[in-house]
PDB file of N, CA and C in Angstrom:
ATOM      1  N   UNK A   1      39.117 109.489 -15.169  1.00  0.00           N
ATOM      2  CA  UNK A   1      38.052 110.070 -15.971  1.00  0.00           C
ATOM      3  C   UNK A   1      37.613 111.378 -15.314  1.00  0.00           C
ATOM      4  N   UNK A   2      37.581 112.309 -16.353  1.00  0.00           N
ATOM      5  CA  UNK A   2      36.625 114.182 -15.688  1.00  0.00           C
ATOM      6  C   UNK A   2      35.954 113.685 -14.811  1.00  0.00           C
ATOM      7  N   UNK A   3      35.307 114.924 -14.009  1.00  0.00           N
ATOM      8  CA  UNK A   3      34.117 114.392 -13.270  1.00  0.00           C
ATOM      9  C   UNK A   3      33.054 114.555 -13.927  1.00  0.00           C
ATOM     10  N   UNK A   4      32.724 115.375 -15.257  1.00  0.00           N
ATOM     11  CA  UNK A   4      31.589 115.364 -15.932  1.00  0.00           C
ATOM     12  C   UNK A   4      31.553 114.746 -17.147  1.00  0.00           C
ATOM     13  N   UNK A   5      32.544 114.015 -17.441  1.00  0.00           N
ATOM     14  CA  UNK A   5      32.334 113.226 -19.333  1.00  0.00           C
ATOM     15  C   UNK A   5      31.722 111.333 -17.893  1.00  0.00           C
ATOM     16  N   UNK A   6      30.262 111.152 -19.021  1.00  0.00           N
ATOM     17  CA  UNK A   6      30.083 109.994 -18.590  1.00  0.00           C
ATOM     18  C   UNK A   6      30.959 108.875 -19.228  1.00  0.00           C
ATOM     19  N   UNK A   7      30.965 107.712 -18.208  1.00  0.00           N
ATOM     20  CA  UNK A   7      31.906 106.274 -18.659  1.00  0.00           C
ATOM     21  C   UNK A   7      30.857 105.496 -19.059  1.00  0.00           C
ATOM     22  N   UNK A   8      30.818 104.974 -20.218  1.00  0.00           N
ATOM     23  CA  UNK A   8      29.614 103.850 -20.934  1.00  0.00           C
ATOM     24  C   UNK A   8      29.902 102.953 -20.143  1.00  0.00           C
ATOM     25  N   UNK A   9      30.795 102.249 -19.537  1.00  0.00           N
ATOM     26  CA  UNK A   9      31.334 101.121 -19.011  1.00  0.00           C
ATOM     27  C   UNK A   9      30.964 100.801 -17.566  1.00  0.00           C
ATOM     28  N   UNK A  10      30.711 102.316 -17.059  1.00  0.00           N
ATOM     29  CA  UNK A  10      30.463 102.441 -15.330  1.00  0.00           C
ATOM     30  C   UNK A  10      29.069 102.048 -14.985  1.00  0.00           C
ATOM     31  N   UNK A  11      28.995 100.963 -14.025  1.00  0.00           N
ATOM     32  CA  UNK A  11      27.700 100.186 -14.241  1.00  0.00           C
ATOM     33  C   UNK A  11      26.862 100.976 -12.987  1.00  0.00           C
ATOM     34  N   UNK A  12      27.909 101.991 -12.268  1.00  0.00           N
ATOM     35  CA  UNK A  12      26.936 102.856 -11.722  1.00  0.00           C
ATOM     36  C   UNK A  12      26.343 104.424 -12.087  1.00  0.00           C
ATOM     37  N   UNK A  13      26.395 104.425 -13.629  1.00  0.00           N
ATOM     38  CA  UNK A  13      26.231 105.422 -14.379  1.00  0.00           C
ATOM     39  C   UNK A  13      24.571 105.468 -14.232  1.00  0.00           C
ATOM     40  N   UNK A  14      24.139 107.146 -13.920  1.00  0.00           N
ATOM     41  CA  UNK A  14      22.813 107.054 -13.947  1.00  0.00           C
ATOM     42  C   UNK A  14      22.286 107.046 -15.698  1.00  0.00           C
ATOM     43  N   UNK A  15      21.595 106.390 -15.430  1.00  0.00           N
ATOM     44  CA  UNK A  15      20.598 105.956 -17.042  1.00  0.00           C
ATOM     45  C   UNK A  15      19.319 106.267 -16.896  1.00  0.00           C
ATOM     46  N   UNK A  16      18.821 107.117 -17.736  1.00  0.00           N
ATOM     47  CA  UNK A  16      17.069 107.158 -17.890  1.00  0.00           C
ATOM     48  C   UNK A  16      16.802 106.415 -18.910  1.00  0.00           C
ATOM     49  N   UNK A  17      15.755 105.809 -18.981  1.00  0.00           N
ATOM     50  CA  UNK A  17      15.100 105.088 -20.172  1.00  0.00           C
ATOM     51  C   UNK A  17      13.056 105.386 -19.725  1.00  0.00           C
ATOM     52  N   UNK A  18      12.698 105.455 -21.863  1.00  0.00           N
ATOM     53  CA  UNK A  18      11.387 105.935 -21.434  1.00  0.00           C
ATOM     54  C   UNK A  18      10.844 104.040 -22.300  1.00  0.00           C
ATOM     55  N   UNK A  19       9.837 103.783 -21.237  1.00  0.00           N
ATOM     56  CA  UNK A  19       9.051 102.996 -21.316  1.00  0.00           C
ATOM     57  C   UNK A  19       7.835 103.302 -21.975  1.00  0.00           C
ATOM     58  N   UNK A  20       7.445 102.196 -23.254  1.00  0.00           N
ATOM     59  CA  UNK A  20       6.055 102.476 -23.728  1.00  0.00           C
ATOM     60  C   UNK A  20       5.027 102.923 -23.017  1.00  0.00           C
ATOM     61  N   UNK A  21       3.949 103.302 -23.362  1.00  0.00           N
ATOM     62  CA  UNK A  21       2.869 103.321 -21.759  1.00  0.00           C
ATOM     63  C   UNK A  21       1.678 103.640 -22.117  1.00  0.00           C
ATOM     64  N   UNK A  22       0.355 103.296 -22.558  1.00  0.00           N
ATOM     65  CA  UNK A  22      -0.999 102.965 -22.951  1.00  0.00           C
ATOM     66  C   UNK A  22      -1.081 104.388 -22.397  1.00  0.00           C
ATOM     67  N   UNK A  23      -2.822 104.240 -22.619  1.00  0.00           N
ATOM     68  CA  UNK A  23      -3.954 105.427 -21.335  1.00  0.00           C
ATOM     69  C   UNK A  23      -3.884 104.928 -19.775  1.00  0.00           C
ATOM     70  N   UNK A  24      -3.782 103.526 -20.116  1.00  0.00           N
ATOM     71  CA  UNK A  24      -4.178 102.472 -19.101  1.00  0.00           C
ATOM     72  C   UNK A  24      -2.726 102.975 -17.690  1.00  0.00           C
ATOM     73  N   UNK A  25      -1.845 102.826 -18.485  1.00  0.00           N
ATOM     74  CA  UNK A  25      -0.362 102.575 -17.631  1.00  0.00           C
ATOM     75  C   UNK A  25       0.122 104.172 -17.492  1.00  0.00           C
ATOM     76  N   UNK A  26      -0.711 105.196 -18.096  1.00  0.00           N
ATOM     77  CA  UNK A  26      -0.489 106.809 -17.611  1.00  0.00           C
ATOM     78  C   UNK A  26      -1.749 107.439 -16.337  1.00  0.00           C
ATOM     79  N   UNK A  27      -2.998 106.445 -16.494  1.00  0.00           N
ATOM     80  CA  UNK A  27      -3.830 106.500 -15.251  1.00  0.00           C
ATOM     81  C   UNK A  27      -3.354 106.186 -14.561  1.00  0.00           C
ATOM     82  N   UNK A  28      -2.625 104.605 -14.500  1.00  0.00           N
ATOM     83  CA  UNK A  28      -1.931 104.015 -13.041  1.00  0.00           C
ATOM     84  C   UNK A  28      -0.952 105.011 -12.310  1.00  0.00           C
ATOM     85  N   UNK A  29      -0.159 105.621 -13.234  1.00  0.00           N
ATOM     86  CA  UNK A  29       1.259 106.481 -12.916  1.00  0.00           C
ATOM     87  C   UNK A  29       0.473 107.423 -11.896  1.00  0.00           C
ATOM     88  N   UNK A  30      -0.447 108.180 -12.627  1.00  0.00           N
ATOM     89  CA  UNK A  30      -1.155 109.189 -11.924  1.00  0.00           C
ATOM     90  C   UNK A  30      -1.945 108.957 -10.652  1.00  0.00           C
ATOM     91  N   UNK A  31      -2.426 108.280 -10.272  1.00  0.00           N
ATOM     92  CA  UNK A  31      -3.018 106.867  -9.115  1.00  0.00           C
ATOM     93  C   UNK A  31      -1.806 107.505  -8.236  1.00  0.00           C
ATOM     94  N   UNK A  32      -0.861 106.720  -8.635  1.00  0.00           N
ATOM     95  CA  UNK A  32       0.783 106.396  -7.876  1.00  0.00           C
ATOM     96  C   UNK A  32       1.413 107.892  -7.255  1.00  0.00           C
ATOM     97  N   UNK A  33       1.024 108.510  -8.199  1.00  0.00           N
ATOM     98  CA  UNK A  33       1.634 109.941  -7.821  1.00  0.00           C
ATOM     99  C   UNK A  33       0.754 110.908  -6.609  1.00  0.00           C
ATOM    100  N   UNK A  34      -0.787 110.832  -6.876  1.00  0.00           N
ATOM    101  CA  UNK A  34      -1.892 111.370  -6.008  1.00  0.00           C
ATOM    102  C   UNK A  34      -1.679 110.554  -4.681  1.00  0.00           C
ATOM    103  N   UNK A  35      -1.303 109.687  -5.117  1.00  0.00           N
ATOM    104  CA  UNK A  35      -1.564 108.823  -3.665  1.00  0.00           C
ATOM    105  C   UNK A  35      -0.103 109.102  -2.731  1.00  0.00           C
ATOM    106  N   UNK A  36       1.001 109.114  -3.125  1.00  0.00           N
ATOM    107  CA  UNK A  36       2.246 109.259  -2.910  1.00  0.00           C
ATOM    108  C   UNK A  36       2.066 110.806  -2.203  1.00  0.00           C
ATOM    109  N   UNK A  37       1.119 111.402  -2.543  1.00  0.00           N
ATOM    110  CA  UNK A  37       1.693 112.989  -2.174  1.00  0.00           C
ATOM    111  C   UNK A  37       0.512 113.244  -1.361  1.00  0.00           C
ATOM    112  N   UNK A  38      -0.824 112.609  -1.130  1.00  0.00           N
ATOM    113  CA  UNK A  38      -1.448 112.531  -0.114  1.00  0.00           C
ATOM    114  C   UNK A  38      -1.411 112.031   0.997  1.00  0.00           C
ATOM    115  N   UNK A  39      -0.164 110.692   1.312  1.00  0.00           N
ATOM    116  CA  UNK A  39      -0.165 110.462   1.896  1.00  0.00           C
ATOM    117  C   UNK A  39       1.199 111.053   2.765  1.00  0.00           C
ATOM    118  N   UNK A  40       1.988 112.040   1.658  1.00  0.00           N
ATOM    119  CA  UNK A  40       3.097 113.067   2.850  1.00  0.00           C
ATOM    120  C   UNK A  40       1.905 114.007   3.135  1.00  0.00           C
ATOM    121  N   UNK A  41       0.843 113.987   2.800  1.00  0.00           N
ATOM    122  CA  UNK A  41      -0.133 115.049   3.668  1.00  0.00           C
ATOM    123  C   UNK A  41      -0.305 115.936   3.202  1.00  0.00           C
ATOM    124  N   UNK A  42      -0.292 116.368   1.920  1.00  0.00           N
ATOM    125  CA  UNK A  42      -0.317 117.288   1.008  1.00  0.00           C
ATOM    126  C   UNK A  42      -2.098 117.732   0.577  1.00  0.00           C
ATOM    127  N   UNK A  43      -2.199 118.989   0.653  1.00  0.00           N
ATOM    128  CA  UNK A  43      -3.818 119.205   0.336  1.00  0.00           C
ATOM    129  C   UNK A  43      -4.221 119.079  -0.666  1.00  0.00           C
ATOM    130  N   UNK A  44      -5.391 118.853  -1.233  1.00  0.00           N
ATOM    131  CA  UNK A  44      -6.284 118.741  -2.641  1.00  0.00           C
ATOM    132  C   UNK A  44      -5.266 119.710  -3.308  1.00  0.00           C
ATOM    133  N   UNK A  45      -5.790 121.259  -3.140  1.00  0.00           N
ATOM    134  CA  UNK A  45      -5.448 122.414  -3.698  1.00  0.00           C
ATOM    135  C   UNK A  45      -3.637 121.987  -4.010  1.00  0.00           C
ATOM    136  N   UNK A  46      -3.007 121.324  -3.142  1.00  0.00           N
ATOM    137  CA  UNK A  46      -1.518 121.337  -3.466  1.00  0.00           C
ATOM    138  C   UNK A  46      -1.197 120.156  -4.535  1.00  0.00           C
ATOM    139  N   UNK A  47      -1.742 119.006  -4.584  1.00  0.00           N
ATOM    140  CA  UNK A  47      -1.555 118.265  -5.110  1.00  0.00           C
ATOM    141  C   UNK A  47      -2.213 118.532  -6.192  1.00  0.00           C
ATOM    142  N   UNK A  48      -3.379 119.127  -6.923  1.00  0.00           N
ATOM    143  CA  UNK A  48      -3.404 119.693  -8.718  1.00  0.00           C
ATOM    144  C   UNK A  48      -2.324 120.608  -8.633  1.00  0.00           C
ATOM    145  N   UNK A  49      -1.835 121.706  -7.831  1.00  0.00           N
ATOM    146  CA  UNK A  49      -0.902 122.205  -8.493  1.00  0.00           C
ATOM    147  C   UNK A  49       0.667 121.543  -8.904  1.00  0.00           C
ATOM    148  N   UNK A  50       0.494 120.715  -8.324  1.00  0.00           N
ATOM    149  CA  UNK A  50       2.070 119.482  -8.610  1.00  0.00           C
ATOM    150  C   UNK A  50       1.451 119.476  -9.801  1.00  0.00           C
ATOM    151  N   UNK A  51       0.547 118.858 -10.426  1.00  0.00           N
ATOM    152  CA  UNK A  51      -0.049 117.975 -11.196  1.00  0.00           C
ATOM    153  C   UNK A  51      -0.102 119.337 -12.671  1.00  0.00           C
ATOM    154  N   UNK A  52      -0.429 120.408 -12.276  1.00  0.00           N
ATOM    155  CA  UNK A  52      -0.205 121.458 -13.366  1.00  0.00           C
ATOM    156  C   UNK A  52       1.487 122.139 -13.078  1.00  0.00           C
ATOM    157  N   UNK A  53       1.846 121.886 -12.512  1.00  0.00           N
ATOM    158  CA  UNK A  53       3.506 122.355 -12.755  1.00  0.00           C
ATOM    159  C   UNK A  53       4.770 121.326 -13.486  1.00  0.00           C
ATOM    160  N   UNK A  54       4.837 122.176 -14.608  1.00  0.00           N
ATOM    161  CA  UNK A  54       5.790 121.467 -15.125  1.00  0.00           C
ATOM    162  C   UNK A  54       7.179 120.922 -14.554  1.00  0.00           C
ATOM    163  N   UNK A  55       7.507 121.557 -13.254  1.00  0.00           N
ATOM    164  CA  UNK A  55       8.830 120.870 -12.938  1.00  0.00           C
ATOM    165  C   UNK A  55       8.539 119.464 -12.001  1.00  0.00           C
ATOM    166  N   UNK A  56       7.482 119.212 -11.861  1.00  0.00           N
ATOM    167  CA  UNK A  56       6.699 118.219 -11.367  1.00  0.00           C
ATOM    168  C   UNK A  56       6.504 116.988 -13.102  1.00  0.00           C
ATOM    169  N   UNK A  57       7.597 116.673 -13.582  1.00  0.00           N
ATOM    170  CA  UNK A  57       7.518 116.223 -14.760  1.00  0.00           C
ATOM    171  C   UNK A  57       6.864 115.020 -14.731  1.00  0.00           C
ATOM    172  N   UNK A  58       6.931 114.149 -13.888  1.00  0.00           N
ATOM    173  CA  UNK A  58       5.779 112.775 -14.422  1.00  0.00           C
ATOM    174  C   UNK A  58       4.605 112.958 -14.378  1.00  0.00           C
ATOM    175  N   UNK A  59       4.386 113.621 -13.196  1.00  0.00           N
ATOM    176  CA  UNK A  59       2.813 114.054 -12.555  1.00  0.00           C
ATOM    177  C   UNK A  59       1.717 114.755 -13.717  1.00  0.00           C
ATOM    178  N   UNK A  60       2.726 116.229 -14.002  1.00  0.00           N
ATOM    179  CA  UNK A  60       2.725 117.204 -15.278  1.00  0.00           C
ATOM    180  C   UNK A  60       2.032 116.415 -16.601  1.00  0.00           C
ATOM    181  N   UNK A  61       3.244 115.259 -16.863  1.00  0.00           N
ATOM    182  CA  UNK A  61       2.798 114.393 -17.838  1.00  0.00           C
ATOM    183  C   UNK A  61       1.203 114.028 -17.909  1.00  0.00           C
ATOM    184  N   UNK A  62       1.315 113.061 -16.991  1.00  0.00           N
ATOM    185  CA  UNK A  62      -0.005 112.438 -16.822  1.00  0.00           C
ATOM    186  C   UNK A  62      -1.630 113.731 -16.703  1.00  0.00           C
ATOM    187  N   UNK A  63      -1.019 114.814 -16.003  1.00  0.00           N
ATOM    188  CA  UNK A  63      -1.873 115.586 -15.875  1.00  0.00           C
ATOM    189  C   UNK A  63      -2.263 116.612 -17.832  1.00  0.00           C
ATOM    190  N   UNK A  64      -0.816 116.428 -18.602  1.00  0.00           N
ATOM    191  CA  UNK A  64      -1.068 116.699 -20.599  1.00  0.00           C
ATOM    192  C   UNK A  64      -2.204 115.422 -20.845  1.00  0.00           C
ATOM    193  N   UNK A  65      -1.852 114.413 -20.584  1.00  0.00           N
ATOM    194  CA  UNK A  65      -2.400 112.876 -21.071  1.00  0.00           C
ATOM    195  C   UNK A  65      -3.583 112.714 -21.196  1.00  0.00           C
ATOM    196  N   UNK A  66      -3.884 113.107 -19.609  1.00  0.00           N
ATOM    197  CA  UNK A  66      -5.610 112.419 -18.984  1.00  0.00           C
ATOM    198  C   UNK A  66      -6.069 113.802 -19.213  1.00  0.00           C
ATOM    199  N   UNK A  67      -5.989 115.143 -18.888  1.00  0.00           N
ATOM    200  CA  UNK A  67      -6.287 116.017 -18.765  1.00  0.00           C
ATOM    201  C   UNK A  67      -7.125 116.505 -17.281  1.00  0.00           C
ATOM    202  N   UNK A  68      -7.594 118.051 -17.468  1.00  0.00           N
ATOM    203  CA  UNK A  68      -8.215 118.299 -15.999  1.00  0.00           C
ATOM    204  C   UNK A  68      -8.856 117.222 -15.369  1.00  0.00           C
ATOM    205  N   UNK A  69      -9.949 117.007 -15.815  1.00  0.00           N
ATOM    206  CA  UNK A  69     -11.030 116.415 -15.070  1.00  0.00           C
ATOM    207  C   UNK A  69     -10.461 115.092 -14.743  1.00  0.00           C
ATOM    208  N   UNK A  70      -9.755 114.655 -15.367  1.00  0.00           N
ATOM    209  CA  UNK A  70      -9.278 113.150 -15.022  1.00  0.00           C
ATOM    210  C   UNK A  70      -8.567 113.154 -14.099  1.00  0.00           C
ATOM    211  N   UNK A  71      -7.415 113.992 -13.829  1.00  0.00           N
ATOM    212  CA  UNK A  71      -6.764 114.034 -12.641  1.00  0.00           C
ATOM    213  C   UNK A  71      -7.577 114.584 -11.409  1.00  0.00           C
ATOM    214  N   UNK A  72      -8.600 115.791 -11.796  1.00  0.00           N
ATOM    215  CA  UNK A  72      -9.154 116.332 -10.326  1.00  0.00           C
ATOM    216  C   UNK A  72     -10.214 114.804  -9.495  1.00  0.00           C
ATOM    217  N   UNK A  73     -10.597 113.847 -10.589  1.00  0.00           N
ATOM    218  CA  UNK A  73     -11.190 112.823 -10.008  1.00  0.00           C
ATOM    219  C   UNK A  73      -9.906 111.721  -9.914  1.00  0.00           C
ATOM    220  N   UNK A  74      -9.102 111.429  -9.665  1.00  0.00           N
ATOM    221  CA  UNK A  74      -7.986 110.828  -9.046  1.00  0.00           C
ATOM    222  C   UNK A  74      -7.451 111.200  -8.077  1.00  0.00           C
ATOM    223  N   UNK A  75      -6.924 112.874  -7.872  1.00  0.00           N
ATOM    224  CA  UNK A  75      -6.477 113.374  -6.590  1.00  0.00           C
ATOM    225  C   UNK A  75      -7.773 113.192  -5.807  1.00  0.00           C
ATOM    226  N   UNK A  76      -9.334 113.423  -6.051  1.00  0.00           N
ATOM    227  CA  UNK A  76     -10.557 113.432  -5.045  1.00  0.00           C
ATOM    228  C   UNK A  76     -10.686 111.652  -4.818  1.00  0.00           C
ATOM    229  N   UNK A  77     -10.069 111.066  -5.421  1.00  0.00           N
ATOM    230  CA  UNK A  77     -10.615 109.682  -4.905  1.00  0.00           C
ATOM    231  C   UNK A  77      -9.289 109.272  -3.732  1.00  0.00           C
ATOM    232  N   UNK A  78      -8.337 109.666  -4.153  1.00  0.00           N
ATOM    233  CA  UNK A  78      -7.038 109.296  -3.335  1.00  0.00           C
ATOM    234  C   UNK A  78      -7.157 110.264  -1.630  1.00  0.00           C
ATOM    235  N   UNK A  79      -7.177 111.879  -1.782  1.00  0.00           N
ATOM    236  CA  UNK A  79      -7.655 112.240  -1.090  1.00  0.00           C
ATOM    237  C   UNK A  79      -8.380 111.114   0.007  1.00  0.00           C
ATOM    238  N   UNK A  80     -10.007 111.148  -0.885  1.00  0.00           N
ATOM    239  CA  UNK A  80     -10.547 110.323   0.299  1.00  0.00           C
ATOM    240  C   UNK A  80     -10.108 109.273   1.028  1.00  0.00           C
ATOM    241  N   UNK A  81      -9.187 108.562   0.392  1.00  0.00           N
ATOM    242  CA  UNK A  81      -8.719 107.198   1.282  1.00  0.00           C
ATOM    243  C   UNK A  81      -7.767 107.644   1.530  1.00  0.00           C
ATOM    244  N   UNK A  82      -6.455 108.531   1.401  1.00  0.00           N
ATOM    245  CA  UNK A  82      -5.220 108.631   2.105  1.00  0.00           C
ATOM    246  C   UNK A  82      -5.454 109.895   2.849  1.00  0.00           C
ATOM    247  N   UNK A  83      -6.625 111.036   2.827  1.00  0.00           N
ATOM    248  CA  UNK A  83      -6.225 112.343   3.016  1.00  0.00           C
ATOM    249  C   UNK A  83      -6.424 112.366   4.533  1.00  0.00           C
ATOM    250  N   UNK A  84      -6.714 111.371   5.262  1.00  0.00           N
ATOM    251  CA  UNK A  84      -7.056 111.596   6.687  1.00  0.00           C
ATOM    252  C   UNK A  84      -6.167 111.032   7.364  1.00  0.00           C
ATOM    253  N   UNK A  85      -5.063 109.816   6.436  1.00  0.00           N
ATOM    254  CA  UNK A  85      -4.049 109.318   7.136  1.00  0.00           C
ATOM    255  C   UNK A  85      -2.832 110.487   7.540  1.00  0.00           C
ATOM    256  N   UNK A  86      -2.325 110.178   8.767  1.00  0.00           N
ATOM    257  CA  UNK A  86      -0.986 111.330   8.591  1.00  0.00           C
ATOM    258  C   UNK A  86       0.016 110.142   9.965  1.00  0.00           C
ATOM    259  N   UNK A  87       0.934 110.314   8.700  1.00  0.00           N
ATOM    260  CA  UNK A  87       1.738 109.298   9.588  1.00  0.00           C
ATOM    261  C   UNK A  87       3.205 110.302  10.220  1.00  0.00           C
ATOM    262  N   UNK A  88       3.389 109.934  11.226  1.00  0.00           N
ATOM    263  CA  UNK A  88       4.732 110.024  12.153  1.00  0.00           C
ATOM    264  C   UNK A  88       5.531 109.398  12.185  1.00  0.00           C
ATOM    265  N   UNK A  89       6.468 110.145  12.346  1.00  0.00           N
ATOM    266  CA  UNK A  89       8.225 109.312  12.451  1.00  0.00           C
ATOM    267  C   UNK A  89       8.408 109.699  13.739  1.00  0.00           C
ATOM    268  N   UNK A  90       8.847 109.238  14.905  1.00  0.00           N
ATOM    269  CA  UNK A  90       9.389 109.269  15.692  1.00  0.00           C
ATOM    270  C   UNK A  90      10.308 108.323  15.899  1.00  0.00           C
ATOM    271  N   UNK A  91      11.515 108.631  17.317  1.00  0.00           N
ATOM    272  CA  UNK A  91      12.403 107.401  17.833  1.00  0.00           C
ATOM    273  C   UNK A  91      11.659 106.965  18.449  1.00  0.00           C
ATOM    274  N   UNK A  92      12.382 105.750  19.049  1.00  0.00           N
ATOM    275  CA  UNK A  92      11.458 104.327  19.400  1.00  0.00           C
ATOM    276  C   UNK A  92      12.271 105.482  21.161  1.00  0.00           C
ATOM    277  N   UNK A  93      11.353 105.039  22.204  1.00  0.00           N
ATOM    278  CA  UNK A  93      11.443 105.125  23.601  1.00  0.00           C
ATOM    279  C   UNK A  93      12.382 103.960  23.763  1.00  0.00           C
ATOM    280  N   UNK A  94      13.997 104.767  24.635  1.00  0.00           N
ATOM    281  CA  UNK A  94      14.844 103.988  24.921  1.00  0.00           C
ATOM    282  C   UNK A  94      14.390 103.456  26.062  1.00  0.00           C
ATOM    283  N   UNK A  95      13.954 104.296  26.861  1.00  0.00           N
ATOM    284  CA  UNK A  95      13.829 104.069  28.252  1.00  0.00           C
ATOM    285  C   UNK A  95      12.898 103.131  28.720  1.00  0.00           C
ATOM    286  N   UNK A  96      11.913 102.540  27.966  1.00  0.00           N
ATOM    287  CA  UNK A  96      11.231 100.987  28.038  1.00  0.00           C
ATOM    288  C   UNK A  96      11.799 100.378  27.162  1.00  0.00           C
ATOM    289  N   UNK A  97      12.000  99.420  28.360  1.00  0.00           N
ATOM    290  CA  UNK A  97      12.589  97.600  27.536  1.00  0.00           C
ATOM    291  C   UNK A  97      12.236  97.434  26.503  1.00  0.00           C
ATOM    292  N   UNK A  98      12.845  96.400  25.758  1.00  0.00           N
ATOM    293  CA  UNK A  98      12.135  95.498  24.745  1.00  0.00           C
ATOM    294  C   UNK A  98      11.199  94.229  24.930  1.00  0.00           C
ATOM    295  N   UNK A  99       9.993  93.813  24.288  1.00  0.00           N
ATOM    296  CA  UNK A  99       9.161  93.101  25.064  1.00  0.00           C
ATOM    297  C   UNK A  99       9.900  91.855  24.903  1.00  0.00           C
ATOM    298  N   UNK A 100      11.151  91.579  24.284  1.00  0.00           N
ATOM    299  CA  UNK A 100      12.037  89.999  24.301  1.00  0.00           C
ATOM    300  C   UNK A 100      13.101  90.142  26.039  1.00  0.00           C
ATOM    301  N   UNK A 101      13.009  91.585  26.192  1.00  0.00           N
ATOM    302  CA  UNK A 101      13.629  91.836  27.173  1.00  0.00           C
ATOM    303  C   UNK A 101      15.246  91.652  27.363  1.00  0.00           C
ATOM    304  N   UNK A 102      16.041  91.985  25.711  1.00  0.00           N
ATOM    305  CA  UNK A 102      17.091  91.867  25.291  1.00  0.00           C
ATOM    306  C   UNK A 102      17.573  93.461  25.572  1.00  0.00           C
TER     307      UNK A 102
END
């Protein structure tokens, strides 16, 4: 098979499908998304502009749906509980044992 004609048959074929979705289940999305991008540490000011940029398409969405004010009070509530977290990746220290001492 080309490398660009899709196979109906290939069960690792990527598929989009759009799911029904209330007011209710386009607030949650938006929740999911503020919170997701506050917690890579992203500022107020950066996260409405995800939220008004269209190549930012779910976010975008939710931000047509609910409109301004609904999202600027979702990114300010998420903010407050994720905006102070900032998490690290580091390697683990080879050079101390393990506490099983394996």
């Amino acid at each position: 098979m080309p490398f660009n004609d899709p196979d109906p048959t290939d069960p690792h074929e990527l598929r989009g499908v759009v799911l029904p979705a209330g007011p209710e289940e386009v607030r949650d999305m938006a929740y999911a998304f503020a919170e997701e991008f506050a917690r890579f540490g992203h500022r107020r000011d950066q996260i409405l502009w995800m939220f008004r940029n269209p190549f930012y398409g779910g976010a975008h969405g939710a931000y047509q749906a609910l409109g301004h004010d609904a999202i600027v009070a979702i990114v300010d509530e998420c903010i407050a509980i994720w905006g102070r977290v900032r998490l690290v990746d580091r390697d683990a220290d080879t050079a101390t044992p393990s506490p099983r001492g394996s």
